[in-house]
Protein backbone atom coordinates (compact mmCIF):
# COMPACT_ATOMS: atom_id res chain seq x y z
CA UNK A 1 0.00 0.00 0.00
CA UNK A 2 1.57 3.56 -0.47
CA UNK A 3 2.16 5.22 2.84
CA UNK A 4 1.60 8.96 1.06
CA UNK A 5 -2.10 7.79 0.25
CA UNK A 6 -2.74 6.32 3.83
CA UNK A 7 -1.66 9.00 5.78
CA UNK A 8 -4.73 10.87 3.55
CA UNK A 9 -7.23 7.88 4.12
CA UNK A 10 -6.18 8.34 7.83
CA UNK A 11 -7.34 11.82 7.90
CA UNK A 12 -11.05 10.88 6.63
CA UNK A 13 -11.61 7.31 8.39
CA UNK A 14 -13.63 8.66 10.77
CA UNK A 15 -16.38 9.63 8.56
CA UNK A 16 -16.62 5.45 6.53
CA UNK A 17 -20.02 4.32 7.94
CA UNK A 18 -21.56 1.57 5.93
CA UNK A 19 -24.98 1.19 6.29
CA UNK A 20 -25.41 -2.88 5.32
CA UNK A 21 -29.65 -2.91 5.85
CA UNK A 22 -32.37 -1.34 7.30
CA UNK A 23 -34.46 -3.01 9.48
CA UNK A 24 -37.82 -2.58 11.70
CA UNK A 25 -37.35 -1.10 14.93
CA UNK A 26 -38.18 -3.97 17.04
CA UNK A 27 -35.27 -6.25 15.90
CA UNK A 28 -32.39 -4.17 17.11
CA UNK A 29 -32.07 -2.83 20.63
CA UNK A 30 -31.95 0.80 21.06
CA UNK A 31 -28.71 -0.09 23.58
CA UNK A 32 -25.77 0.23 20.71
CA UNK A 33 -23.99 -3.59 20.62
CA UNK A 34 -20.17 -3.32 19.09
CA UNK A 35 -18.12 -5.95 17.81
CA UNK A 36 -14.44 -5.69 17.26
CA UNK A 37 -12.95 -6.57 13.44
CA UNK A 38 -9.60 -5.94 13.07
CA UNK A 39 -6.72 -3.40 13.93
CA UNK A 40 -3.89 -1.83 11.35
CA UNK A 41 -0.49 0.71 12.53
CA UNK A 42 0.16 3.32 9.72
CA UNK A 43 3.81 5.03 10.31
CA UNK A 44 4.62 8.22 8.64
CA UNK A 45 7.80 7.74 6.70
CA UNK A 46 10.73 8.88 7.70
CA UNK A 47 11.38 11.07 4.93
CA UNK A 48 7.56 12.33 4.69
CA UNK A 49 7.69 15.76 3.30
CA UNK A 50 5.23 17.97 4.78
CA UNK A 51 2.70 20.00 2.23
CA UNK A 52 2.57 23.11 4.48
CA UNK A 53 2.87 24.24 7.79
CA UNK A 54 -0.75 22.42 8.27
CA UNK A 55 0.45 19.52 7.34
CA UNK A 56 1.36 17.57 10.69
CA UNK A 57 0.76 13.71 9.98
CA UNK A 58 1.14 11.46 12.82
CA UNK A 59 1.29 7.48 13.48
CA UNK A 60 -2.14 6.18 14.25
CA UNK A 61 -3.49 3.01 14.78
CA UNK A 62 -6.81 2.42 13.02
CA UNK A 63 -9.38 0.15 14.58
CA UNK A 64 -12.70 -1.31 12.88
CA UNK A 65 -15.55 -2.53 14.61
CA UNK A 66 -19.27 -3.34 13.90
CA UNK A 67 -21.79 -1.11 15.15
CA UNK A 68 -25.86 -1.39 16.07
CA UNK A 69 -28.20 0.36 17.20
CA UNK A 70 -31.76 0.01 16.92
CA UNK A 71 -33.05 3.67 16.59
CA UNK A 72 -29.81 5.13 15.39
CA UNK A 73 -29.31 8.07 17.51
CA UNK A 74 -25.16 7.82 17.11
CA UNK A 75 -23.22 10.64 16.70
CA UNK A 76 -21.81 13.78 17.73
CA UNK A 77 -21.62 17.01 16.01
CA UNK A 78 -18.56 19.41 16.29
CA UNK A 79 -19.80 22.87 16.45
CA UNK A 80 -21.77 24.26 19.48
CA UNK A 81 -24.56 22.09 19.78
CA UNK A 82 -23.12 19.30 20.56
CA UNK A 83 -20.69 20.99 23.34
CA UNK A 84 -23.75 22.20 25.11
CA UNK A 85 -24.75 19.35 28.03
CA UNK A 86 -24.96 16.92 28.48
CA UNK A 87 -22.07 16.70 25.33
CA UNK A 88 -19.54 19.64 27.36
CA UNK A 89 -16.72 18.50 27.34
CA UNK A 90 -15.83 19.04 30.99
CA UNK A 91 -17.27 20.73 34.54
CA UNK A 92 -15.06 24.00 35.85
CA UNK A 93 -14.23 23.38 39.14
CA UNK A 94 -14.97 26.77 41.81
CA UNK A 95 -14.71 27.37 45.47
CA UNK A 96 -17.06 28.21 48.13
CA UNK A 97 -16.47 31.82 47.20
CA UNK A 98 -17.42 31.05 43.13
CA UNK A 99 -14.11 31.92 41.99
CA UNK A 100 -12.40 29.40 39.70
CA UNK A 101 -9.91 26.88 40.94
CA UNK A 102 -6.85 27.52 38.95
CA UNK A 103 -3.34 25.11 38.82
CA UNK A 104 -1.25 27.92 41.34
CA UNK A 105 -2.80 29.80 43.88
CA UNK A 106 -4.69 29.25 47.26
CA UNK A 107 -8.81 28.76 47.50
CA UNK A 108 -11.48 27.98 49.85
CA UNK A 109 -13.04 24.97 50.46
CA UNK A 110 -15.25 23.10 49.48
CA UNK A 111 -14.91 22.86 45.50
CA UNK A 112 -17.96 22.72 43.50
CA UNK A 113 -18.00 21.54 39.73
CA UNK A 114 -20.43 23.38 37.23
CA UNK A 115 -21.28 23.76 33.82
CA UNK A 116 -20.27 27.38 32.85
CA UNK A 117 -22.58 26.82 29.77
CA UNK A 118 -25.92 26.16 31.94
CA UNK A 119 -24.28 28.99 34.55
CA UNK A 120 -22.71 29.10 38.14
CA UNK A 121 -25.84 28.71 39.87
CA UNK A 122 -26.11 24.81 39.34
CA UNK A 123 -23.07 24.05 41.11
CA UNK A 124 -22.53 20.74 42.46
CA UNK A 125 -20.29 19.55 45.09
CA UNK A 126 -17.42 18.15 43.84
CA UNK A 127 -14.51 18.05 47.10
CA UNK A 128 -14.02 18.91 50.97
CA UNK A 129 -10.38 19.07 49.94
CA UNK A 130 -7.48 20.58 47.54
CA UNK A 131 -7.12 17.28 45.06
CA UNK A 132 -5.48 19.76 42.52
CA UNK A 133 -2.64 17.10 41.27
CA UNK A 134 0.56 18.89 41.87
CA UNK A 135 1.79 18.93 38.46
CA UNK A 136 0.16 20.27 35.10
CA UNK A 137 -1.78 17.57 33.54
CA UNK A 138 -4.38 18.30 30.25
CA UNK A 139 -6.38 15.80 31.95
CA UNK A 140 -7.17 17.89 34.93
CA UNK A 141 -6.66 21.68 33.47
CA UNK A 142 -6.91 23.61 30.71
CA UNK A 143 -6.03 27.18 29.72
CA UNK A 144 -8.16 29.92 30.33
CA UNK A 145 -9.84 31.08 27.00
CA UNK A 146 -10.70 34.14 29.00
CA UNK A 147 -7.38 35.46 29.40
CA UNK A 148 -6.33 35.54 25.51
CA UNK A 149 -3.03 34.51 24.35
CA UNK A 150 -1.76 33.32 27.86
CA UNK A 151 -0.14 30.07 27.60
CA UNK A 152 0.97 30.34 32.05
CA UNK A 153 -0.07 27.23 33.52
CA UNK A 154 -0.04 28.38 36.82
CA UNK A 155 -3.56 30.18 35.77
CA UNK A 156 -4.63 27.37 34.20
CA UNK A 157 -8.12 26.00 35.21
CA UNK A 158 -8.96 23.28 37.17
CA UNK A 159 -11.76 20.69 36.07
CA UNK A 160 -13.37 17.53 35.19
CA UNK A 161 -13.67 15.84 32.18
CA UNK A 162 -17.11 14.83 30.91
CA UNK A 163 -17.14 11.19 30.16
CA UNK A 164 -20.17 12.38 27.47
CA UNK A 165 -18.44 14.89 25.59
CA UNK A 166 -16.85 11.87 23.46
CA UNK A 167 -18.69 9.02 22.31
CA UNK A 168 -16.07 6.42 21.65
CA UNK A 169 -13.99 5.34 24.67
CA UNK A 170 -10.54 4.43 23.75
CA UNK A 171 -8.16 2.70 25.97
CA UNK A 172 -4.93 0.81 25.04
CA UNK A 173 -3.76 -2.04 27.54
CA UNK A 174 -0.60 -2.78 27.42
CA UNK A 175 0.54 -6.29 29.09
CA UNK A 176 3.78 -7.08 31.01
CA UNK A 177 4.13 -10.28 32.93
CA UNK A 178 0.75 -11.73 32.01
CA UNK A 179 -1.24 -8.60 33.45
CA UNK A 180 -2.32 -5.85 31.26
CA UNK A 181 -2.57 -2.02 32.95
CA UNK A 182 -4.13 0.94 31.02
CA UNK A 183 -1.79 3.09 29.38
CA UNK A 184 -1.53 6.88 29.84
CA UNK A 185 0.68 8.21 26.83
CA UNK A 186 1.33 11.95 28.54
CA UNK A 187 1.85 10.42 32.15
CA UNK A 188 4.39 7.59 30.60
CA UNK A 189 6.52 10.17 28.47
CA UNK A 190 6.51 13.08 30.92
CA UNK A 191 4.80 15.06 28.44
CA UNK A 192 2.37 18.44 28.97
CA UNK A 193 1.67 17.53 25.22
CA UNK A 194 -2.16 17.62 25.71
CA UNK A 195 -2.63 15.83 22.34
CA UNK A 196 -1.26 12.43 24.24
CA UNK A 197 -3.46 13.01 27.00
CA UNK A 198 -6.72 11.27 25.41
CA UNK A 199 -7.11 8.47 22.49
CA UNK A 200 -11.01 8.93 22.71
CA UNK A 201 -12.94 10.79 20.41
CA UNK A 202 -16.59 11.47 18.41
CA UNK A 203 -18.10 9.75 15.75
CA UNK A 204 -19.70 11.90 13.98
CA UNK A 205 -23.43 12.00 12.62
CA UNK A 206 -23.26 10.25 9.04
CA UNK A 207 -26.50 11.36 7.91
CA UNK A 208 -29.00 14.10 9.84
CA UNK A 209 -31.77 13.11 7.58
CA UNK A 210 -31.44 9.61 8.61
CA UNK A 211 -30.63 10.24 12.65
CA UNK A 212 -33.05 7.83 14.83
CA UNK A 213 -33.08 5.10 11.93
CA UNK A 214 -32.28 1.98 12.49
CA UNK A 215 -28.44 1.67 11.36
CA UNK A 216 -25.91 -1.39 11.07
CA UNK A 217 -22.71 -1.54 9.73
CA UNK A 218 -18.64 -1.11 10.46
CA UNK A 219 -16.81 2.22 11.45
CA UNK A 220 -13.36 2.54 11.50
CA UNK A 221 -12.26 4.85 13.36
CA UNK A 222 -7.77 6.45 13.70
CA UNK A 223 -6.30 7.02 16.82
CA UNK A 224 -3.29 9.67 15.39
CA UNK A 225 -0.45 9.98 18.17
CA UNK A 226 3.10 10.56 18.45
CA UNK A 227 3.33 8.09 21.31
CA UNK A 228 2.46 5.02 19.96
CA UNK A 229 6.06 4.22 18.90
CA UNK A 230 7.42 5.37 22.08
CA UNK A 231 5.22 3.78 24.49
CA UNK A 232 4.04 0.77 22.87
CA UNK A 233 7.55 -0.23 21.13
CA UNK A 234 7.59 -3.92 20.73
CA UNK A 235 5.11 -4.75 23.65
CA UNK A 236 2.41 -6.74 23.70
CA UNK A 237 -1.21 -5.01 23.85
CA UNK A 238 -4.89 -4.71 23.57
CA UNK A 239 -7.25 -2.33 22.64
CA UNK A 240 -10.28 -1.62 24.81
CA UNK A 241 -13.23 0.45 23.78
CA UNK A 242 -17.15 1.25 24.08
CA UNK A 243 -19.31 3.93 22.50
CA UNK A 244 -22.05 6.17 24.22
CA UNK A 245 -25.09 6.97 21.53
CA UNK A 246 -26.91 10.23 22.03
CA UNK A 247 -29.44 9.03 24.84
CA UNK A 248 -26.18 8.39 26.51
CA UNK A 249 -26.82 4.63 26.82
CA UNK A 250 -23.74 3.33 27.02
CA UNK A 251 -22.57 0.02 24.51
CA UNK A 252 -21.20 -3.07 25.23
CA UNK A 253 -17.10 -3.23 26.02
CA UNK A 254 -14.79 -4.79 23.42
CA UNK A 255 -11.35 -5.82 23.59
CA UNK A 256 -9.27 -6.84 20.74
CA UNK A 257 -7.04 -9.61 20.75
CA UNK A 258 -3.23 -9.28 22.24
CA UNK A 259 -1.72 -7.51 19.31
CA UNK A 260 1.75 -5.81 18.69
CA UNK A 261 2.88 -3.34 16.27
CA UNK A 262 5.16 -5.36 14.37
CA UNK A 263 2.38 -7.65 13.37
CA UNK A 264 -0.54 -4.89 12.64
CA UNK A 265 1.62 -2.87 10.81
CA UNK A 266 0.78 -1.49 7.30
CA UNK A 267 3.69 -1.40 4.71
């Protein structure tokens, strides 16, 4: 296969639904049921040359899987919509006094997670004490798109992902001496690179027209990282992953078979 046209295919995978049949709503359960296919590693050659300054290919490891779901309500937009709740991507955490919990700097308990979309007045409680980690992780804060331009983590903001504001759940297990522990790419290599931080992501709606219709068919979906080489090397591992639809019912949990990259590799 040439690597030049992969590392394009990559970049659209997301988006390949087949739809194999339609079929009456009583024959498929509205609870999404996934079933795992097959797995492929695409490498970027070493002497890739970039189009533009755009142009950032990275490894990724492609997974296929079968996908049902009886009245077809899979997928999540990109634009606004579908980052209001229950799709937000995450809860700010604030302190008793309302005023966000940022990575430096001292606040009073307790902390109480909200939605700054839906407003500070539904606060919930979220912790009696500072659980702040004590070093800068894109899992636990992000940079304040208030204060433009400022890349400081010490005023980054503290908060809490939202399980919902993906709907594929990606997680790589990687085994060593017969036991397999989850992989965190960032954490392993030391790295504030917040691309590592997450292999989840969104499928997408295929067809608005056709949203709540019975659908069947495969997705495959690319997990792009820089990591994968560096983490995974020549170990043995297995892929783990489920898929919310938009009622937030959550799908069965799949796990691939104990794969490497050697053998899933693409040439």
């Amino acid at each position: 296969m040439n690597m030049k046209l992969s590392i394009g295919q990559i970049s659209i995978i997301l988006l390949t639904l087949v739809v194999v049949g339609c079929f009456s709503p009583d024959e498929l359960s509205e609870v999404p049921r996934i079933g795992y296919v097959s797995s492929h590693f695409y490498r970027v050659p070493d002497d890739y040359v970039p189009k533009d300054e755009t142009d950032n290919p990275r490894d990724s490891i492609v997974i296929t899987f079968t996908l049902e779901d009886g009245d077809g309500d899979i997928g999540l937009r990109s634009n606004d919509v579908d980052n209001l709740y229950p799709y937000h991507p995450y809860n700010t955490i604030i302190d008793s006094r309302g005023e966000k919990v940022r990575f430096g700097g001292d606040y009073q308990l307790p902390f109480y997670k909200v939605n700054e979309q839906q407003g500070f007045r539904d606060s919930l409680f979220f912790s009696d004490v500072d659980n702040r980690p004590t070093s800068y992780d894109c899992k636990y804060f992000i940079l304040d798109e208030e204060l433009t331009g400022n890349t400081n983590q010490d005023s980054a903001v503290f908060i809490e992902q939202n399980i919902y504001g993906k709907n594929l759940i990606v997680d790589i297990l990687r085994k060593q001496n017969g036991n397999y522990t989850s992989v965190d790419y960032a954490e392993y290599t030391n790295s504030i690179n917040c691309d590592l931080y997450s292999l989840s992501g969104r499928i997408p709606i295929f067809d608005d027209d056709n949203l709540g219709r019975t659908l069947k068919g495969e997705i495959s979906y690319s997990i792009p990282s820089t990591g994968h080489v560096y983490v995974l090397n020549r170990d043995t591992f297995k892929i783990r992953f489920y898929v919310f639809d938009r009622a937030l019912n959550q799908s069965n949990v799949v796990e691939s078979p104990d794969l490497t990259l050697q053998e899933i590799l693409v040439d």
